[in-house]
Protein backbone atom coordinates (compact mmCIF):
# COMPACT_ATOMS: atom_id res chain seq x y z
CA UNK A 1 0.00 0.00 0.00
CA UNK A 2 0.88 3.49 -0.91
CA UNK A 3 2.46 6.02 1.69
CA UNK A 4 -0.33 8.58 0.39
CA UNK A 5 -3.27 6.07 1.42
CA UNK A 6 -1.63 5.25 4.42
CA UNK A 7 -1.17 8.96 5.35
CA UNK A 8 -4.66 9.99 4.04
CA UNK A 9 -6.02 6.93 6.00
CA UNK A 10 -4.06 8.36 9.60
CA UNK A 11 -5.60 12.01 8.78
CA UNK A 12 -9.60 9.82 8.69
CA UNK A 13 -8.42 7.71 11.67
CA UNK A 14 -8.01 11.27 13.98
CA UNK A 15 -11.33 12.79 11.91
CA UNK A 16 -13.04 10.22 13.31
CA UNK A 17 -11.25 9.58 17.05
CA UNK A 18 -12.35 13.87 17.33
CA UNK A 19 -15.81 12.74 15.57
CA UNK A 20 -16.28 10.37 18.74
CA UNK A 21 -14.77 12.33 21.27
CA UNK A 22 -16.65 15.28 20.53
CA UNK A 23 -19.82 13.27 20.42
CA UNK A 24 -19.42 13.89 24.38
CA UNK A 25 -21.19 10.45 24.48
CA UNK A 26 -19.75 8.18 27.08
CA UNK A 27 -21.52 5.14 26.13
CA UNK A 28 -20.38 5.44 22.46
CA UNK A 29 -17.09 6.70 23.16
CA UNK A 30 -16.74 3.48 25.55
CA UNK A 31 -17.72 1.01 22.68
CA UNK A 32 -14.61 3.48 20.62
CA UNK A 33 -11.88 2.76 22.98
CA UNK A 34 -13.20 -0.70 23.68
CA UNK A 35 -13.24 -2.20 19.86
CA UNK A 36 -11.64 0.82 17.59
CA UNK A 37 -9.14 3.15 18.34
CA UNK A 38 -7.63 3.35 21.98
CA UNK A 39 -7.97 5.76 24.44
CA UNK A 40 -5.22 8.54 23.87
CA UNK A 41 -4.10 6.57 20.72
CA UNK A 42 -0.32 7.40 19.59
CA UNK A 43 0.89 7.93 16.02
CA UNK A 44 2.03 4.13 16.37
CA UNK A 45 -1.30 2.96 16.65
CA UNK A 46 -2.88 5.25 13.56
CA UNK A 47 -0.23 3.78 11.33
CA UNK A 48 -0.80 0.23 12.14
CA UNK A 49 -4.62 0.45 11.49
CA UNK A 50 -4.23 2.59 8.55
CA UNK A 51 -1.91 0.21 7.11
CA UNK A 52 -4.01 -3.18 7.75
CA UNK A 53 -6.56 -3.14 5.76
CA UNK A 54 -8.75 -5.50 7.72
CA UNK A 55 -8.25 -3.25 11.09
CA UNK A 56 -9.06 -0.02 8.61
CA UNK A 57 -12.21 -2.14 7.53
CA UNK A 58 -13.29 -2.55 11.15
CA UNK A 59 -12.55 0.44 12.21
CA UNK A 60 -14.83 2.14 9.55
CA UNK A 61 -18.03 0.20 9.89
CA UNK A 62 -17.50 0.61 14.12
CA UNK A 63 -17.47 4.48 13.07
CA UNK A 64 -20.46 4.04 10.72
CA UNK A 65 -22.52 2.19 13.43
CA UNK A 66 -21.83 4.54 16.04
CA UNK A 67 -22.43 7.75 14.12
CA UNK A 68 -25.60 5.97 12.90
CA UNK A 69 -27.32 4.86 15.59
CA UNK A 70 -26.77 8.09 17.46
């Protein structure tokens, strides 16, 4: 994979992490930390889901459900 996916993939990764933060929901932000991103995620962690395609998968239809049902 290309470094400009990967990078543009990292820069969607935060989008969303401030999506869900912002939310100020606790009981969706819980489900976040729990099966996406981590709490107070570190560049280490954006790069290995934006370069796994099955974690950036994952990660996108947890987003989509979240934003979704709320």
């Amino acid at each position: 994979m290309g470094m400009n996916i990967t990078a543009l993939r990292i820069g969607f990764l935060k989008d969303m992490h401030n999506y869900i933060l912002d939310m100020g929901d606790d009981f969706v932000y819980d489900i976040w930390i729990r099966d996406g991103i981590p709490d107070e995620p570190d560049e280490e962690i954006f790069e290995f889901i934006a370069s796994d395609d099955d974690e950036w998968r994952e990660i996108c239809e947890l987003f989509g459900k979240l934003v979704e049902e709320n």
